[in-house]
Protein backbone atom coordinates (compact mmCIF):
# COMPACT_ATOMS: atom_id res chain seq x y z
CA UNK A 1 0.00 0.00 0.00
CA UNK A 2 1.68 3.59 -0.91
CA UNK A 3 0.67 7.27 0.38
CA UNK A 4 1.93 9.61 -1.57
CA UNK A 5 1.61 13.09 -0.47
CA UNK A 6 1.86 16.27 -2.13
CA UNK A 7 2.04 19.48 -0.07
CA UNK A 8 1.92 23.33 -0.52
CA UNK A 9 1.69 26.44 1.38
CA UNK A 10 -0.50 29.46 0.04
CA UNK A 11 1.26 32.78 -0.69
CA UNK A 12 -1.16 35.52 -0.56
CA UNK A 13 -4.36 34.72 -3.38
CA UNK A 14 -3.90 37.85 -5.17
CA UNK A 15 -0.11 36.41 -5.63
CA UNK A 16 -1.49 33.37 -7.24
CA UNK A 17 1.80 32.06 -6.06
CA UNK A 18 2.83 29.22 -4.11
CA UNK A 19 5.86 27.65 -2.35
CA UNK A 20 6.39 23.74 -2.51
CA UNK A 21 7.27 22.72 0.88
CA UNK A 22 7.94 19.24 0.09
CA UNK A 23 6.83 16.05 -1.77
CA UNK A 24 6.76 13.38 0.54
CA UNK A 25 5.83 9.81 -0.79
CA UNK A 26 5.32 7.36 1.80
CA UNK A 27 5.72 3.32 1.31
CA UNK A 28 2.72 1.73 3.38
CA UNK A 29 2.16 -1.80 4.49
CA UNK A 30 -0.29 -3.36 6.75
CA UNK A 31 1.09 -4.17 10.44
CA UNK A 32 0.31 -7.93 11.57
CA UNK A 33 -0.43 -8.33 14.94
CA UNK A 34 -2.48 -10.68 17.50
CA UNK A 35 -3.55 -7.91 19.00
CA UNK A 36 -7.16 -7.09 17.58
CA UNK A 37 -6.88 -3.39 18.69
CA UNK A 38 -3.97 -2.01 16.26
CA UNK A 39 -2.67 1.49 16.34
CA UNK A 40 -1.06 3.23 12.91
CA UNK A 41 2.14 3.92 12.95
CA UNK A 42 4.15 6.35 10.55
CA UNK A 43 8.12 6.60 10.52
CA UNK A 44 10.35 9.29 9.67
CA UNK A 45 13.90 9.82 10.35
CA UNK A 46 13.77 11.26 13.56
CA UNK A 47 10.83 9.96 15.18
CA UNK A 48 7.26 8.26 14.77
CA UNK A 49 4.12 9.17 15.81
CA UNK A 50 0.79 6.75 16.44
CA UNK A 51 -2.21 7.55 15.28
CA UNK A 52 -5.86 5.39 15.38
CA UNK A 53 -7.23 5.61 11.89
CA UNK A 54 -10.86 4.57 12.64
CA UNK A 55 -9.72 0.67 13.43
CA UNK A 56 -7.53 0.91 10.60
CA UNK A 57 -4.11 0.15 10.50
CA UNK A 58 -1.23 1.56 8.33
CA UNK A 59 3.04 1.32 9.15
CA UNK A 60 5.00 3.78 6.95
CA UNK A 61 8.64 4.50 5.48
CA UNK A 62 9.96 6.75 3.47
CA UNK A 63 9.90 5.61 -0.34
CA UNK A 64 9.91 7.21 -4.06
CA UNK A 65 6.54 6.76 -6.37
CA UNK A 66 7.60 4.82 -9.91
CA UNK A 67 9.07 6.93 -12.40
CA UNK A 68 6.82 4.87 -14.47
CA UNK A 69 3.99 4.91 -13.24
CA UNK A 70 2.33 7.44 -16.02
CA UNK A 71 3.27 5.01 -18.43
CA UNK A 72 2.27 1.88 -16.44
CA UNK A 73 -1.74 3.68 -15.61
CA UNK A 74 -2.10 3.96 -19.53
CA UNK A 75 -2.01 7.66 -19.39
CA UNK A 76 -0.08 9.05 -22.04
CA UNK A 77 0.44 13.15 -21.37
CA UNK A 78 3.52 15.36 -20.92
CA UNK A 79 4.84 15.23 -17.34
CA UNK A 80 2.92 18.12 -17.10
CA UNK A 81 -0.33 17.72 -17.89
CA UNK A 82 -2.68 14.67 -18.31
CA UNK A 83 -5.82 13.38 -17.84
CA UNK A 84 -7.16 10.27 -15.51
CA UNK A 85 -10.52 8.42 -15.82
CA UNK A 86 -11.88 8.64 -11.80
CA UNK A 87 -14.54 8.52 -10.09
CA UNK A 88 -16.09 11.11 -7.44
CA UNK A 89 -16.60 9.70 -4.21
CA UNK A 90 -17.66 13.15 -2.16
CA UNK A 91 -16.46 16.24 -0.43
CA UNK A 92 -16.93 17.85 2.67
CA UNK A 93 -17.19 21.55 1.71
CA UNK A 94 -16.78 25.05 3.51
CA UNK A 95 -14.79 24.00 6.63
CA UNK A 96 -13.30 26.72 8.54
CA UNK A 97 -9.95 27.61 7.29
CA UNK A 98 -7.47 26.22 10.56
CA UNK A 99 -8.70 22.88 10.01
CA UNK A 100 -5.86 22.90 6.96
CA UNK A 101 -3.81 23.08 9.67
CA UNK A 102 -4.65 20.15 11.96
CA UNK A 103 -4.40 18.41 8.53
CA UNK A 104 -1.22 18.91 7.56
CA UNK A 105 0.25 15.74 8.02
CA UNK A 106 -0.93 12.56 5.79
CA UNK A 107 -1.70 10.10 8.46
CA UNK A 108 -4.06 13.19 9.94
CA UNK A 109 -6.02 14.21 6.43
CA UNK A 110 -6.81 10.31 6.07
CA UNK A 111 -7.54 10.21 9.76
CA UNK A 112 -10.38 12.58 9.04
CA UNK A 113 -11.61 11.26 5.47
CA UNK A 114 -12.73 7.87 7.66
CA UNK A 115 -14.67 9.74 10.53
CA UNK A 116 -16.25 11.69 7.71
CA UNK A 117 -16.78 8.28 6.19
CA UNK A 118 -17.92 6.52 9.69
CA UNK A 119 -19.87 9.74 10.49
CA UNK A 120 -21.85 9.62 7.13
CA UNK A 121 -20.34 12.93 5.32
CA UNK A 122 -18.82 11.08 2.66
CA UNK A 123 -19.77 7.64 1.21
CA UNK A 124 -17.52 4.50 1.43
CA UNK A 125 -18.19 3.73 -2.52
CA UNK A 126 -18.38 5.64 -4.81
CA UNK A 127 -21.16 6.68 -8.26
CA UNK A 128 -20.89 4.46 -11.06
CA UNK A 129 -20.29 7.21 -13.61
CA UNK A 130 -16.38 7.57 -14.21
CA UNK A 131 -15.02 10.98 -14.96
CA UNK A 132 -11.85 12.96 -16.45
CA UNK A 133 -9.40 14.19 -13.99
CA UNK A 134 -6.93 16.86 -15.83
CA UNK A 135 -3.81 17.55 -14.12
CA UNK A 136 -2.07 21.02 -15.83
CA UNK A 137 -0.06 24.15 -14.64
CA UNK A 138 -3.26 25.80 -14.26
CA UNK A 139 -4.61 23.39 -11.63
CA UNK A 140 -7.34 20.03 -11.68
CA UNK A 141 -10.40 20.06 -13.49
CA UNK A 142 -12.74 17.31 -13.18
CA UNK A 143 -15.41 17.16 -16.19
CA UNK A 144 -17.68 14.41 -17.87
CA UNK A 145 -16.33 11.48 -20.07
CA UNK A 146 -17.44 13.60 -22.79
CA UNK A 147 -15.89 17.15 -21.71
CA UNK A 148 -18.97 19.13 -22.21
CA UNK A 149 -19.47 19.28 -18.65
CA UNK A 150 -17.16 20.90 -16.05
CA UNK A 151 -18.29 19.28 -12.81
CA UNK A 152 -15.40 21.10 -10.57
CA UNK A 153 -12.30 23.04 -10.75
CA UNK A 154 -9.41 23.56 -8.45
CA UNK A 155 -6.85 26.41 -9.30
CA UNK A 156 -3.60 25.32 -8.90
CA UNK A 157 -2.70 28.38 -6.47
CA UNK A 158 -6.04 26.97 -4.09
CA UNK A 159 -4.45 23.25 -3.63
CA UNK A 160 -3.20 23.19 -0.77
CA UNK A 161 -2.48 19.37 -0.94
CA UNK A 162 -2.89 16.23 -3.17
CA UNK A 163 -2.81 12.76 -0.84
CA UNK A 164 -3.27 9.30 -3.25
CA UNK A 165 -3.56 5.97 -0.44
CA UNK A 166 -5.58 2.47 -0.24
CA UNK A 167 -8.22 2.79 1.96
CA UNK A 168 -7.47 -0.09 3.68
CA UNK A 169 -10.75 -1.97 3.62
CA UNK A 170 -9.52 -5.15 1.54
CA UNK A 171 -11.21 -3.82 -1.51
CA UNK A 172 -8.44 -2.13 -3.08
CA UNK A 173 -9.99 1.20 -3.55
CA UNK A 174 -7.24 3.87 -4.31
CA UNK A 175 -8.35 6.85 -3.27
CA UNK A 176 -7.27 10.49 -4.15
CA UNK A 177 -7.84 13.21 -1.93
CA UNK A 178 -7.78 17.28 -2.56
CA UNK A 179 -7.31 19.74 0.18
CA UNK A 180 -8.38 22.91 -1.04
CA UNK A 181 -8.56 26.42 0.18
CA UNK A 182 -10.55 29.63 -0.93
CA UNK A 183 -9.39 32.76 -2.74
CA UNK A 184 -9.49 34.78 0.65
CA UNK A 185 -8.19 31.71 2.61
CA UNK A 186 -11.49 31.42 5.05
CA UNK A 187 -12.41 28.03 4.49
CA UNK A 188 -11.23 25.05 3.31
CA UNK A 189 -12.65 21.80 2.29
CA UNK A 190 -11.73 18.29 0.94
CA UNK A 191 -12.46 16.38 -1.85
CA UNK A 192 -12.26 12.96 -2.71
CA UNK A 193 -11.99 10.63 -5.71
CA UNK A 194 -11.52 7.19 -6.74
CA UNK A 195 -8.47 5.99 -8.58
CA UNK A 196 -8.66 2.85 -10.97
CA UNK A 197 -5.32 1.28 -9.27
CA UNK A 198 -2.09 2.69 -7.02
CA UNK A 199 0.09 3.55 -10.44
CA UNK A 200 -2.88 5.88 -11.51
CA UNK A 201 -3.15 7.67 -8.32
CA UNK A 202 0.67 7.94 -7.67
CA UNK A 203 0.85 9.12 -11.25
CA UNK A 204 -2.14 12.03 -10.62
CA UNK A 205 0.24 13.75 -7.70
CA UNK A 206 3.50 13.08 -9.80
CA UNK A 207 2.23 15.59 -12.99
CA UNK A 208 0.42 17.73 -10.37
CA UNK A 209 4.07 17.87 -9.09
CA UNK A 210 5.23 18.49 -12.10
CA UNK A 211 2.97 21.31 -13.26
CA UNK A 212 3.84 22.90 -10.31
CA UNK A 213 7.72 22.84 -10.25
CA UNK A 214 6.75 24.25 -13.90
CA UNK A 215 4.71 27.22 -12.81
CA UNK A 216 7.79 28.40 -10.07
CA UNK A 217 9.93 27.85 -12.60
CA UNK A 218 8.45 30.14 -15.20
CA UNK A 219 7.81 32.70 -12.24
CA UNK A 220 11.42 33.09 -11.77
CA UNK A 221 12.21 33.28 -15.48
């Protein structure tokens, strides 16, 4: 099971600027144990910290997404910009703005997708109806299979951070999940998709990456 992470901090929205913190992709694998109560447990370098994901359990280390893995989702783009076939599982909308920042961290941003999930706010499956994803420097847009319907659109200078992981409920759901602020940075809120397999989500935040290392580098130019 991988998490792969993608992380940014807002400049001012009138900037329409942003500076990458870090891309941080994160090797998971399930923990076995006798115990039937199992805690999470994510590694870094320096220390680890336990977290309960809703029953769940998840052990971490640090690890690179495939260089491949565009090629290997059968998405065939630039490295920055593509387009995915998901589907849209929910969002929860128009949260107040400092919950971005008790979210910051991975384990915590999935942490909160399962309460929502537990607590009813979002669903544990999925519509039926599949839908394009495009990745580019000017953010994500999410529109029908035929294009002639936008459905939503997140400016790249609003995305505060991209998070791809299995959802850890045997079913192999690969889920992608959008933390998103607005222009005035009041509220924030969190949207999540289904990915068709790992290598397309790892893939999604890889050119989202990319488009974004592109955009800072034309700023400075």
């Amino acid at each position: 099971m991988v998490i792969a992470s993608v992380r940014f901090y807002t400049d001012p929205p009138q900037v329409q600027s942003r500076a990458l913190l870090g891309l941080m992709f994160r090797k998971v694998k399930k923990r076995h144990s006798s115990s039937s109560s199992q805690s999470s447990e994510i590694s870094t370098k320096s220390k680890s910290v336990d977290s309960s994901l809703g029953g769940l359990s998840r052990s971490s280390t640090v690890a690179s997404l495939d260089t491949d893995s565009t090629k290997s989702s059968g998405n065939s783009a630039s490295e920055t910009c593509a387009e995915f076939k998901v589907k849209y599982l929910g969002a929860v909308e128009k949260l107040d703005f400092e919950m971005s920042k008790t979210l910051q961290e991975p384990l915590d941003l999935i942490s909160y997708i399962d309460a929502a999930q537990q607590d009813g706010k979002l669903p544990f499956v999925p519509g039926e109806e599949e839908m394009i994803l495009g990745v580019s420097k000017y953010g994500v847009k999410v529109a029908s299979l035929d294009q002639c319907d936008v459905l939503h659109r997140h400016p790249l200078y609003l995305i505060v951070r991209m998070l791809c992981y299995d959802d850890g409920l045997g079913a192999g759901r690969n889920l992608l999940a959008l933390n998103t602020t607005d222009a005035k940075q009041q509220e924030c809120s969190i949207w999540v998709y289904q990915c068709s397999n790992a290598e397309q989500a790892q893939a999604i935040c890889k050119v989202l990456s990319a488009s974004f290392d592109c955009v800072l580098a034309s700023d400075k130019s």
